[in-house]
C-alpha atoms as a PDB file:
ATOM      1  CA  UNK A   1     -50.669  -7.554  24.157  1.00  0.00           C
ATOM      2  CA  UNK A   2     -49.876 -10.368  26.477  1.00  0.00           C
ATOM      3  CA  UNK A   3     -52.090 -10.993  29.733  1.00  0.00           C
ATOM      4  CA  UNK A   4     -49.719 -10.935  33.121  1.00  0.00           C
ATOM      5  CA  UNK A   5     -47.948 -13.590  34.349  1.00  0.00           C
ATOM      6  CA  UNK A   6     -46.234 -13.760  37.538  1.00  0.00           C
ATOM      7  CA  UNK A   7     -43.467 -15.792  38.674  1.00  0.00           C
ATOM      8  CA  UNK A   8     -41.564 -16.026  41.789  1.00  0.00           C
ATOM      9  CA  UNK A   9     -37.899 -16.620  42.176  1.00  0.00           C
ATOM     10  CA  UNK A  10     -37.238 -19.416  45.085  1.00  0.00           C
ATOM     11  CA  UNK A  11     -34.205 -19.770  47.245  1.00  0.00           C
ATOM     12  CA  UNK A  12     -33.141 -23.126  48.974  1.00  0.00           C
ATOM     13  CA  UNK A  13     -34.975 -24.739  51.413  1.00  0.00           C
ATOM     14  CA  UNK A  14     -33.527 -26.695  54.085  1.00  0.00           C
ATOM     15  CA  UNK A  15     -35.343 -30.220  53.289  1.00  0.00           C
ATOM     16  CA  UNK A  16     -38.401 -31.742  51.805  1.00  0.00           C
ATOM     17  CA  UNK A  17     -40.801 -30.107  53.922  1.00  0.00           C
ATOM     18  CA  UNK A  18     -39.708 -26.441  54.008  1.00  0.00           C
ATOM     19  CA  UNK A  19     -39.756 -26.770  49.845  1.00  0.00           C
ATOM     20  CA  UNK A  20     -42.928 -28.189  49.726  1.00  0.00           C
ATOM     21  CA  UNK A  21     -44.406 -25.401  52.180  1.00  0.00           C
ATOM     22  CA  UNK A  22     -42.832 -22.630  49.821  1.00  0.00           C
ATOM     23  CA  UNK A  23     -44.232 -24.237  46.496  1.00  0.00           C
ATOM     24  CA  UNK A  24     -47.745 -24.608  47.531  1.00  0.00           C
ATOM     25  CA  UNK A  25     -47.476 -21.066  49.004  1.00  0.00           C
ATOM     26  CA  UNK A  26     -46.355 -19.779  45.613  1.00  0.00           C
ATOM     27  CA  UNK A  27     -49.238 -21.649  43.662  1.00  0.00           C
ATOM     28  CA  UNK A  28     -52.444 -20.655  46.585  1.00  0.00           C
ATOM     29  CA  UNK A  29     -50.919 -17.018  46.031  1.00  0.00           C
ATOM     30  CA  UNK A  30     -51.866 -16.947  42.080  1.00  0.00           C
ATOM     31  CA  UNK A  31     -48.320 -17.261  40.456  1.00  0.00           C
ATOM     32  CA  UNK A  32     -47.664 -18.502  37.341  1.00  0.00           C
ATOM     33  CA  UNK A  33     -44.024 -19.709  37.574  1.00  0.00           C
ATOM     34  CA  UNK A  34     -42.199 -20.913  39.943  1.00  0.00           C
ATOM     35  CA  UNK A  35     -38.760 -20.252  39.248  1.00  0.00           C
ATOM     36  CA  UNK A  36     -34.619 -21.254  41.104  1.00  0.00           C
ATOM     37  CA  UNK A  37     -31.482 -19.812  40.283  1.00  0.00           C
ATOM     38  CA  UNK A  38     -28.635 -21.444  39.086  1.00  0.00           C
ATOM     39  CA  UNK A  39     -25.871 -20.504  41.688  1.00  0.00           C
ATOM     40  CA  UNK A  40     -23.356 -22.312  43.566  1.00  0.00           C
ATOM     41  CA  UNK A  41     -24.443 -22.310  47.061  1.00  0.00           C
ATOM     42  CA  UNK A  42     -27.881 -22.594  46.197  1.00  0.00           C
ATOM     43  CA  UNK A  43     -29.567 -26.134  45.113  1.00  0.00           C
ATOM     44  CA  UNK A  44     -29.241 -27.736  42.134  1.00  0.00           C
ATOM     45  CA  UNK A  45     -31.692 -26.467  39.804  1.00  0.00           C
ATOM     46  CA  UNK A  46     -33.412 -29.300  38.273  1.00  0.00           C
ATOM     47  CA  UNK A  47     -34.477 -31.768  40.969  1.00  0.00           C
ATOM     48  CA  UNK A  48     -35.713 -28.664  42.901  1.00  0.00           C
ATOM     49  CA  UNK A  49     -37.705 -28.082  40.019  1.00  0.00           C
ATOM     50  CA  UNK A  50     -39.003 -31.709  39.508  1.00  0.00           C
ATOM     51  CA  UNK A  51     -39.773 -31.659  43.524  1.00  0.00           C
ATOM     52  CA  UNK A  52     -41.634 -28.573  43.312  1.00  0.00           C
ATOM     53  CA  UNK A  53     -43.979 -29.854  40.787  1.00  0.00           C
ATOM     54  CA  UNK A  54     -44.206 -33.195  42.475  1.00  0.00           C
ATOM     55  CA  UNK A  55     -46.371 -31.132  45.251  1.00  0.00           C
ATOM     56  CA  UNK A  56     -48.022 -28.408  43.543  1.00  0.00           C
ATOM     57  CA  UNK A  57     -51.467 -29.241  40.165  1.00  0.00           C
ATOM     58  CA  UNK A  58     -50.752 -26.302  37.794  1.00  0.00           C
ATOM     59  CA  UNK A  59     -47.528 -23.473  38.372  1.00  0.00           C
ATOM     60  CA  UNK A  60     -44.792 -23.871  35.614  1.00  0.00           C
ATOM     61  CA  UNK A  61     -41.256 -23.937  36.418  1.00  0.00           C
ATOM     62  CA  UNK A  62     -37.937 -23.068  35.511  1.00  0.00           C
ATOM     63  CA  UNK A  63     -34.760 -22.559  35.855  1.00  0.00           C
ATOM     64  CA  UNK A  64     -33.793 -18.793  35.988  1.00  0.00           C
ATOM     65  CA  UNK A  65     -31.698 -18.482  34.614  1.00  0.00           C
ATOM     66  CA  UNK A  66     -29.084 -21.585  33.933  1.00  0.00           C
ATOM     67  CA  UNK A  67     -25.356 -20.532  33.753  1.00  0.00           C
ATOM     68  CA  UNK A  68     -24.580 -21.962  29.900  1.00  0.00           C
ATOM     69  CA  UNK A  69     -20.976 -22.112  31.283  1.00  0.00           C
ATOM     70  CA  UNK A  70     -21.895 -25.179  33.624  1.00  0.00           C
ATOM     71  CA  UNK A  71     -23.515 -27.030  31.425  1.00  0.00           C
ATOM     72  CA  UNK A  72     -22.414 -29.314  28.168  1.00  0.00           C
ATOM     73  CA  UNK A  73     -25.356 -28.767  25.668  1.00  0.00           C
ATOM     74  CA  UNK A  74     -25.822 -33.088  25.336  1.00  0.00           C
ATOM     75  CA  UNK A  75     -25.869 -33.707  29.021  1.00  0.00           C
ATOM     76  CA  UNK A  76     -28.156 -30.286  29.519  1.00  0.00           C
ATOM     77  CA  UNK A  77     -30.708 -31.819  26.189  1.00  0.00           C
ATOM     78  CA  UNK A  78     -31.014 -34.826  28.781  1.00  0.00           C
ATOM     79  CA  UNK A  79     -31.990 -33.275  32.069  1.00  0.00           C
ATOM     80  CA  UNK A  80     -34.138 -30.973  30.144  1.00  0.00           C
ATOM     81  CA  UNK A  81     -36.503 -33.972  28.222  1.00  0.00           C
ATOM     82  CA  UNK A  82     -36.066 -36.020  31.725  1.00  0.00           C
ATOM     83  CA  UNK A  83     -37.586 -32.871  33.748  1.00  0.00           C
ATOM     84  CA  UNK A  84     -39.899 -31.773  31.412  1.00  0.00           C
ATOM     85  CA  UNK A  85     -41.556 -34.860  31.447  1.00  0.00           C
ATOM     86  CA  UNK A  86     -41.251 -35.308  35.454  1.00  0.00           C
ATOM     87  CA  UNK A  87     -42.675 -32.313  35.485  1.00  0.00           C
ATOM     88  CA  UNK A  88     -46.041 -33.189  33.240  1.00  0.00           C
ATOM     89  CA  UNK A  89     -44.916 -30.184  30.791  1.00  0.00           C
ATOM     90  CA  UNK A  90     -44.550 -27.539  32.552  1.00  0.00           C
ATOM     91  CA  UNK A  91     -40.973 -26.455  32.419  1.00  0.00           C
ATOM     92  CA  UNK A  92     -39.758 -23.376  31.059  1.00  0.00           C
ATOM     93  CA  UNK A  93     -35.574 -23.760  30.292  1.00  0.00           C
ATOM     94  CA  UNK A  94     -34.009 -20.472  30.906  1.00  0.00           C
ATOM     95  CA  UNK A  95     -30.156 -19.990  30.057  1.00  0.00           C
ATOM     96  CA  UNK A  96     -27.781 -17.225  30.318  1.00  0.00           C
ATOM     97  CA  UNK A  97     -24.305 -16.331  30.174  1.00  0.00           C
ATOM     98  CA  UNK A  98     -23.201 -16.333  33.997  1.00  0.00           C
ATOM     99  CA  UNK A  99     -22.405 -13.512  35.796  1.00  0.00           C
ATOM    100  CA  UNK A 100     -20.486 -14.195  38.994  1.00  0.00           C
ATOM    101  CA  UNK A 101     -16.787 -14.474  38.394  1.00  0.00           C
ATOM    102  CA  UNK A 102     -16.032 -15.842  41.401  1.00  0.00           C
ATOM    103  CA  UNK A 103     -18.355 -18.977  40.956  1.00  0.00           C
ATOM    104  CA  UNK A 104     -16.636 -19.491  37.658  1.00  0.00           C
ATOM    105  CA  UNK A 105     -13.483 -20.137  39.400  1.00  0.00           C
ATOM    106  CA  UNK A 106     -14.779 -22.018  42.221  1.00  0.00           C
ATOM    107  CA  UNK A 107     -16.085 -24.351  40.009  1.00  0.00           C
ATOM    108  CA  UNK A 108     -12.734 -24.621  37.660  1.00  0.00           C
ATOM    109  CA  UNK A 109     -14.587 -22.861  34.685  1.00  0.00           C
ATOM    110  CA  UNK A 110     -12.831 -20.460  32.525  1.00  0.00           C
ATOM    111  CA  UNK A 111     -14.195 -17.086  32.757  1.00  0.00           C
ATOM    112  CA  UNK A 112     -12.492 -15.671  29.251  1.00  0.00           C
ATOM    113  CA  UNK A 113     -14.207 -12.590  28.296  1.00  0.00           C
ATOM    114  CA  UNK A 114     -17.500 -10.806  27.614  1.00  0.00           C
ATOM    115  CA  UNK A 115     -17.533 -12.649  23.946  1.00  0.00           C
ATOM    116  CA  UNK A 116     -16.529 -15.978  25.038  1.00  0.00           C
ATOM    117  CA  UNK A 117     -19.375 -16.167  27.273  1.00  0.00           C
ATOM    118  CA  UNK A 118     -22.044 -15.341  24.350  1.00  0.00           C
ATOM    119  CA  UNK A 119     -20.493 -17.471  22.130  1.00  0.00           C
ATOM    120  CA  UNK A 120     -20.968 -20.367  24.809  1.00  0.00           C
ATOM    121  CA  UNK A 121     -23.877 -19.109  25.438  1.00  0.00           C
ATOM    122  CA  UNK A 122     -25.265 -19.212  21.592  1.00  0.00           C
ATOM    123  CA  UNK A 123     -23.545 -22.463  21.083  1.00  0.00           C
ATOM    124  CA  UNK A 124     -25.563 -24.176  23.979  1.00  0.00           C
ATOM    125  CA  UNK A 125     -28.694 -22.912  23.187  1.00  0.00           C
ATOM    126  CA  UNK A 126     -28.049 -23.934  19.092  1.00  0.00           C
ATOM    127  CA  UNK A 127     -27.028 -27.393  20.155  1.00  0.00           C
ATOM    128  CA  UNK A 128     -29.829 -27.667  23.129  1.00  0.00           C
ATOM    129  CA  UNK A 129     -32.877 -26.866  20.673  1.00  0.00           C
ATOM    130  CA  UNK A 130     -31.341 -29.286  18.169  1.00  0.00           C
ATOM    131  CA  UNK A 131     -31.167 -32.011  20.395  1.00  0.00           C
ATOM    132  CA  UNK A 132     -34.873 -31.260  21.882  1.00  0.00           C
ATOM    133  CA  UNK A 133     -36.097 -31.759  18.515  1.00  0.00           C
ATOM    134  CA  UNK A 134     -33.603 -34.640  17.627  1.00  0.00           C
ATOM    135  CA  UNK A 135     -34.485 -36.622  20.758  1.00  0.00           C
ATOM    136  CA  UNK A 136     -33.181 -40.175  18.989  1.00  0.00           C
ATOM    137  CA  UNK A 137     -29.833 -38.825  18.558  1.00  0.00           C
ATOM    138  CA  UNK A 138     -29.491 -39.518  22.448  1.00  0.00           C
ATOM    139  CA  UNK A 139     -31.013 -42.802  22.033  1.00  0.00           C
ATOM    140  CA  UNK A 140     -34.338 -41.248  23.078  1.00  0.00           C
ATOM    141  CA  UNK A 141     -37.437 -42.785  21.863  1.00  0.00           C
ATOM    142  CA  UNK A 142     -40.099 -40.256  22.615  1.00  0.00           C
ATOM    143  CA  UNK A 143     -41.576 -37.870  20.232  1.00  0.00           C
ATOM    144  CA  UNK A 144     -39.528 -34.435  20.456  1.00  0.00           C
ATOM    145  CA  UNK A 145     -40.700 -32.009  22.716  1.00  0.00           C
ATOM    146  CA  UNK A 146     -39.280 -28.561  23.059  1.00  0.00           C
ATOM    147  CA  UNK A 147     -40.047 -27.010  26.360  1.00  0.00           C
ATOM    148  CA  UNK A 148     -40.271 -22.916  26.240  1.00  0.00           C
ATOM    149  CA  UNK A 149     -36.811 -21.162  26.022  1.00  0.00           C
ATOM    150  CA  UNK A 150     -36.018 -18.593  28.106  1.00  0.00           C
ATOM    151  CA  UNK A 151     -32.844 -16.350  27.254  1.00  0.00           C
ATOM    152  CA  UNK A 152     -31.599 -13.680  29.484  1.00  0.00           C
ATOM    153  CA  UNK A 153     -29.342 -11.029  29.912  1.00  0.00           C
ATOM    154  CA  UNK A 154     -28.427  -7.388  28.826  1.00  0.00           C
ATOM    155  CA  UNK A 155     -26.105  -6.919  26.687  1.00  0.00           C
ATOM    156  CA  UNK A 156     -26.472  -6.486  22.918  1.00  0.00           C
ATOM    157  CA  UNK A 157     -25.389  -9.875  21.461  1.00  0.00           C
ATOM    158  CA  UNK A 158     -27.644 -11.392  24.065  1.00  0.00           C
ATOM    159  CA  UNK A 159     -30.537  -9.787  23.460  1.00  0.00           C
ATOM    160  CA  UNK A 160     -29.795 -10.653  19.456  1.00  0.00           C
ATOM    161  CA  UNK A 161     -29.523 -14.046  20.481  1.00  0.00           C
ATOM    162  CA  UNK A 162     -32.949 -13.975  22.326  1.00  0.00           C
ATOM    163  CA  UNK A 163     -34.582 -12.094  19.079  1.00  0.00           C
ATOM    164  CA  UNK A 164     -33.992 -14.973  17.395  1.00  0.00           C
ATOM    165  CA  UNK A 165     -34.055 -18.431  20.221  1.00  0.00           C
ATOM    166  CA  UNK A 166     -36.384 -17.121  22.048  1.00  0.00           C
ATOM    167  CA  UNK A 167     -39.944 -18.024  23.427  1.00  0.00           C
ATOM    168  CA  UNK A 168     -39.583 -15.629  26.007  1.00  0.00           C
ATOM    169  CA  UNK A 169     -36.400 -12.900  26.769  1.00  0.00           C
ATOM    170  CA  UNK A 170     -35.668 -11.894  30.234  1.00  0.00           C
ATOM    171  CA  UNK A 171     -34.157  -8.446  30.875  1.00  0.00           C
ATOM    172  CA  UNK A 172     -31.798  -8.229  33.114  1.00  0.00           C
ATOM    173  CA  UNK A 173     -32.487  -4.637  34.130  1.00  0.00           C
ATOM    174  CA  UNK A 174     -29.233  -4.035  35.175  1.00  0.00           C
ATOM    175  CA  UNK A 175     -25.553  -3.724  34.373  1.00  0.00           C
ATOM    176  CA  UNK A 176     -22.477  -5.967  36.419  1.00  0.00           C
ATOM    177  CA  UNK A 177     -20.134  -3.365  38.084  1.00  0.00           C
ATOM    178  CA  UNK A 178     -17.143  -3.250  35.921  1.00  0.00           C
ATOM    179  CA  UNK A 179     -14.810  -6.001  37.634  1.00  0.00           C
ATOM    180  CA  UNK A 180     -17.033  -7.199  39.956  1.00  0.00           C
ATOM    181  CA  UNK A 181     -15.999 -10.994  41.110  1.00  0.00           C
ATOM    182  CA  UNK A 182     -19.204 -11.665  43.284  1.00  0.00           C
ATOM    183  CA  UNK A 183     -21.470 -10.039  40.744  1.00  0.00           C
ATOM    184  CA  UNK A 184     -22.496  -6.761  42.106  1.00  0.00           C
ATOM    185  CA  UNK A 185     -25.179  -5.434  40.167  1.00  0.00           C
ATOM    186  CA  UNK A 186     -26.322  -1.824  39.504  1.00  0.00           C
ATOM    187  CA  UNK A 187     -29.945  -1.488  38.488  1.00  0.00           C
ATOM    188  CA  UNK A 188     -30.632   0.609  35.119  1.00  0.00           C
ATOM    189  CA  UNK A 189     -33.037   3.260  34.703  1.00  0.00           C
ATOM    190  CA  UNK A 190     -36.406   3.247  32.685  1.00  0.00           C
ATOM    191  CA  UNK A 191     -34.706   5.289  29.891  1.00  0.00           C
ATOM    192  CA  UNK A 192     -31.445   2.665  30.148  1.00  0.00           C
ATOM    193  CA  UNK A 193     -34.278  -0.036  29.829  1.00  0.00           C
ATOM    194  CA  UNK A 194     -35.989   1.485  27.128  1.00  0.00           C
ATOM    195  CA  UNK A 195     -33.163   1.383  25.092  1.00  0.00           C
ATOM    196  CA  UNK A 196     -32.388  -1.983  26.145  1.00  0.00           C
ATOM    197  CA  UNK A 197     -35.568  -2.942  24.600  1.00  0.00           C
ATOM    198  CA  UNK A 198     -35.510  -1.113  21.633  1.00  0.00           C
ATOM    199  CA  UNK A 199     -32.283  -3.096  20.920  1.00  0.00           C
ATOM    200  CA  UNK A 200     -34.594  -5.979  21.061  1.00  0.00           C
ATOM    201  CA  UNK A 201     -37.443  -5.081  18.811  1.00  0.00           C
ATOM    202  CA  UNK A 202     -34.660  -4.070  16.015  1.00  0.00           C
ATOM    203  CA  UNK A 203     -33.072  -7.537  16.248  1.00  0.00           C
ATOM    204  CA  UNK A 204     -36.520  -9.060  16.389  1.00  0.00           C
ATOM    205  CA  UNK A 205     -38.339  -7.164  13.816  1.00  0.00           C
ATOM    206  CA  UNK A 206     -41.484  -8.788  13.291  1.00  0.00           C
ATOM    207  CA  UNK A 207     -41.092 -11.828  15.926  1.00  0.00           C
ATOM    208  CA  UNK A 208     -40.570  -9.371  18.641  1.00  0.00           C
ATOM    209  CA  UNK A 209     -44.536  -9.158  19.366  1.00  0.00           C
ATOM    210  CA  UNK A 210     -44.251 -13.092  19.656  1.00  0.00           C
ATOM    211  CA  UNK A 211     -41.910 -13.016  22.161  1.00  0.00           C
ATOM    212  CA  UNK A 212     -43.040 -12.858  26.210  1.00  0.00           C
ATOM    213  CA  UNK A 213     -41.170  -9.703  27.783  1.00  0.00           C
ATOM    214  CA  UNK A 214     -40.005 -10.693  31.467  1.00  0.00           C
ATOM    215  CA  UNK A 215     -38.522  -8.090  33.869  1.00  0.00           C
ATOM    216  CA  UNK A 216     -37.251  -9.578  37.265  1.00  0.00           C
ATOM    217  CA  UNK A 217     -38.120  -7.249  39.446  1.00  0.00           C
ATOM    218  CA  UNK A 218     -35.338  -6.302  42.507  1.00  0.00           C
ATOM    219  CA  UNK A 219     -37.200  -4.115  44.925  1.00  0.00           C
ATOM    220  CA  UNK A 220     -40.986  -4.358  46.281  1.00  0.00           C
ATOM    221  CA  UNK A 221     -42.320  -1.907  48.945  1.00  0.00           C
ATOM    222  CA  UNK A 222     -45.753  -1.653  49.412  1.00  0.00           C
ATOM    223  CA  UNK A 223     -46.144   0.965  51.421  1.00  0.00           C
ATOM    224  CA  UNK A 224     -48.725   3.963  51.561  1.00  0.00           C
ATOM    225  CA  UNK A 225     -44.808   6.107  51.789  1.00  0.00           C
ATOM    226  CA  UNK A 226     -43.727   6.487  48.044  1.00  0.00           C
ATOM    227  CA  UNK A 227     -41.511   9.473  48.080  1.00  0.00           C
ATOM    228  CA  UNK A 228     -40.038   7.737  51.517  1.00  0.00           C
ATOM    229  CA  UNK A 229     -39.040   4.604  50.377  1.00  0.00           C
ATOM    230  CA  UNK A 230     -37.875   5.674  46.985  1.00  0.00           C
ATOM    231  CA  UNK A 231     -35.267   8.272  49.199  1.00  0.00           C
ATOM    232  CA  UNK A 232     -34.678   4.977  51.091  1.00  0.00           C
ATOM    233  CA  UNK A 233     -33.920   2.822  48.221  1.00  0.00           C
ATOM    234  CA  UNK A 234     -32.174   5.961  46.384  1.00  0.00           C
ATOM    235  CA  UNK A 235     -29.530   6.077  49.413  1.00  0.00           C
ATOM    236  CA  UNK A 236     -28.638   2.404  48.954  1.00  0.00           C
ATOM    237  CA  UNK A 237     -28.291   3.178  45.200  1.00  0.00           C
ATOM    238  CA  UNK A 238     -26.360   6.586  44.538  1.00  0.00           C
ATOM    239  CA  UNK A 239     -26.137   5.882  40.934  1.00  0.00           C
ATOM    240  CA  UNK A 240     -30.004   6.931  40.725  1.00  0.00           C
ATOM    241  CA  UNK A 241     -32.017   9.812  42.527  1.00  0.00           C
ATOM    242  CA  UNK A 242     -35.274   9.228  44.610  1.00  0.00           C
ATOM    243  CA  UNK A 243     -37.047   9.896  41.055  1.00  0.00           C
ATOM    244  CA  UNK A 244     -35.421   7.844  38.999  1.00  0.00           C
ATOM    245  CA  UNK A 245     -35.356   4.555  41.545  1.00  0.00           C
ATOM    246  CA  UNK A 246     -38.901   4.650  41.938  1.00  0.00           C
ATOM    247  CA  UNK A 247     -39.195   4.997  38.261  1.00  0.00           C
ATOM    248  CA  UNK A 248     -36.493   1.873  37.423  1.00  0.00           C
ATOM    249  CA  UNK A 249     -38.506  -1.225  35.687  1.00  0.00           C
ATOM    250  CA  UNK A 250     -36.722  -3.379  38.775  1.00  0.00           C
ATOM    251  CA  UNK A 251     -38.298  -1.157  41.417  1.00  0.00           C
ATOM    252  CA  UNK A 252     -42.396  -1.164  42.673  1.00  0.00           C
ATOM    253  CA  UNK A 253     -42.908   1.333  45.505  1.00  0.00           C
ATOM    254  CA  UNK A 254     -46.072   2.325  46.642  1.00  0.00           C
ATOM    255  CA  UNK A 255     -49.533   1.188  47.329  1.00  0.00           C
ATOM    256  CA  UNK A 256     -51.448  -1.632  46.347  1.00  0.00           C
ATOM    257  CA  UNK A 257     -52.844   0.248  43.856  1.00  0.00           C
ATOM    258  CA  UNK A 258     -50.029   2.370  42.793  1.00  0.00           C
ATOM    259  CA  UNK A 259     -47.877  -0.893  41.652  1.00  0.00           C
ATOM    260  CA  UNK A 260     -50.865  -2.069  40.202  1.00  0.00           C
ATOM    261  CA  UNK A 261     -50.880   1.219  37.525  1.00  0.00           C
ATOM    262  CA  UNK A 262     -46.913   0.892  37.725  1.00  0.00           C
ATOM    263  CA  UNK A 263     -47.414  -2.384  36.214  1.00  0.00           C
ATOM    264  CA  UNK A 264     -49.893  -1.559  33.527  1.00  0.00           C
ATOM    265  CA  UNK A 265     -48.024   1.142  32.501  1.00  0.00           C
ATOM    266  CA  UNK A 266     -44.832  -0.478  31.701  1.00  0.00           C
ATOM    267  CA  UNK A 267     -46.294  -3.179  30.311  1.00  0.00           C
ATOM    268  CA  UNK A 268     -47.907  -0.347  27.578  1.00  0.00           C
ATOM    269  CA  UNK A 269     -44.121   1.015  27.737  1.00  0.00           C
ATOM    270  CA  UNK A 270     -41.954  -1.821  27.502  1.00  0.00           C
ATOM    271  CA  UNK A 271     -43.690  -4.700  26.931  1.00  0.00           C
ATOM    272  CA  UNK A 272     -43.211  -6.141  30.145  1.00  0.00           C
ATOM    273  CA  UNK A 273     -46.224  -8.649  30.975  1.00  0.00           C
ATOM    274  CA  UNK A 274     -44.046 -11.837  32.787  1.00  0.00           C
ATOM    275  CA  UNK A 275     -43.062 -10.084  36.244  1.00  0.00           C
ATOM    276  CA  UNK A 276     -40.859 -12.107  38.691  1.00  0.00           C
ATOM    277  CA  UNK A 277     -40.089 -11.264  41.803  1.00  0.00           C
ATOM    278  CA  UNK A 278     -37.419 -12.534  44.778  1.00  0.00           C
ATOM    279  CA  UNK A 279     -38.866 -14.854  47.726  1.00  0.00           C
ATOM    280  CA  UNK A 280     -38.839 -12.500  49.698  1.00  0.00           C
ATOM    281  CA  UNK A 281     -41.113 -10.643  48.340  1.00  0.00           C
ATOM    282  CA  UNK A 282     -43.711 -13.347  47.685  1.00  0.00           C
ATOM    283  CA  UNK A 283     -46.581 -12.582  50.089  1.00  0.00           C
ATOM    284  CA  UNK A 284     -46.204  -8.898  50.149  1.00  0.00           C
ATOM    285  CA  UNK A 285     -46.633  -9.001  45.842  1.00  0.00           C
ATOM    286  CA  UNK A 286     -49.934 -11.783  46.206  1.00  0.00           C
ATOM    287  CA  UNK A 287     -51.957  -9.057  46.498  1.00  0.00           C
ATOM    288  CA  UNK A 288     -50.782  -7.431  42.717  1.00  0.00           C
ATOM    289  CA  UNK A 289     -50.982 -10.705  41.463  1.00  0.00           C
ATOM    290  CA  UNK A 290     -54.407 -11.105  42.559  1.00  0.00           C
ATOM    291  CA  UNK A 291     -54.952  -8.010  41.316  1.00  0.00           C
ATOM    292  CA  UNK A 292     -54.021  -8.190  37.252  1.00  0.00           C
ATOM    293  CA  UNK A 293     -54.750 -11.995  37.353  1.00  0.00           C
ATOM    294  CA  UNK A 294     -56.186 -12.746  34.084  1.00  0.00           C
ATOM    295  CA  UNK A 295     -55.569  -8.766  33.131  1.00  0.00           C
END
């Protein structure tokens, strides 16, 4: 079983200083990862990454994950070995399909359908790991280097995909409303997870207990309110009662404490030991991650 890790998924900053302030914040707090998104709107991905660890001694980072549509695999292989070594090793490359149909067509990218996205998807990361360990087909001198590859998603081919890529597959933990332009998400159960994962271990076989399990978690409310907040959440989510939103893998309500044994016990259920959470959850969760550090 795999000790915790904890990353924490960073939005844009408005200059040098306010990115800076946010990094260090996330390393003095005890995560493990410092992760951005790869969204139009947002910054650019990999020279917020090589700034971050320009000002921070030990947190990885990562993309999280990169939209495969975006990106040709040869010009991706060279911002990958460039950052990775900017970054003095410590970049995780996370890629995934895309979700947001409306950023697809803002940026002149073809949406096509469900299975033209994997197939991109598989495609990239085929060529991309090549290349990493190919480095003088670029012209690239250095001894190969293959940073840790993150795949994510949901769906089945995707999580095939990560049973076999994969240093490290990131569940999605929920399922895009059908038709959804701006990506609306609805979060998935523990038994819709479960099965997720299962789907995973059958493609994976014996590699799937060499494979990190991350969950990105949606929702943190530490409170001393449980049953409150998970009626709370459970109103702004119809699909799932009170129960069964406090229960979802993308949900911690509760104490301290409580998320603490929420934690341990989905890691023991799911595998789950690489939790990421939003920004803006960041301080309130530096007390968990103090907690299982090391654990």
């Amino acid at each position: 079983m795999n000790a915790f890790r904890f990353g924490v998924n960073l939005n844009s900053a408005t200059g040098h200083r306010e990115w800076t302030e946010k990094c260090r914040a996330a390393e003095a707090l005890g995560y493990d990862v410092l992760t951005v998104p790869d969204h139009l709107g947002v910054q650019a991905p990999f020279p917020a990454l090589v700034a971050a660890a320009s000002v921070t001694e030990r947190i990885r980072v990562a993309p999280f994950v990169l939209n495969s549509a975006f990106w040709n695999p040869v010009l991706l292989a060279r911002e990958v070995m460039t950052t990775d070594r900017l970054t003095d090793r410590r970049l995780d490359v996370g890629l995934g399909t895309g979700y947001v149909r409306a950023e697809f067509e803002k940026a002149g990218v073809d949406w096509g359908t469900a299975k033209s996205r994997v197939n991109r998807l598989e495609a990239t990361v085929v060529e991309l790991t090549r290349l990493l360990d190919n480095p003088r087909e670029l012209g690239d001198t250095q001894p190969p280097f293959r940073p840790p590859v993150v795949i994510g998603g949901n769906g089945d081919r995707v999580l095939r995909l990560a049973a076999r890529h994969a240093d490290i597959v990131a569940f999605t933990g929920a399922a895009l409303k059908p038709g959804a332009r701006r990506g609306t998400l609805e979060l998935l159960d523990a038994a819709a997870v479960a099965e997720r994962v299962g789907c995973f271990e059958r493609a994976a076989g014996e590699r799937a207990a060499r494979v990190e399990r991350n969950i990105l978690v949606q929702a943190v409310v530490v409170t001393s309110h449980r049953r409150e907040a998970a009626e709370a959440l459970s109103r702004r989510m119809p699909h799932l009662t009170a129960e069964r939103a406090a229960d979802a893998p993308t949900v911690l309500i509760g104490s301290v404490k409580e998320i603490t044994s929420q934690l341990l016990e989905r890691r023991d259920r799911f595998g789950f030991s690489y939790i990421s959470v939003h920004e803006s959850a960041m301080r309130d969760f530096g007390p968990v991650v103090e907690a299982l550090a090391g654990r």
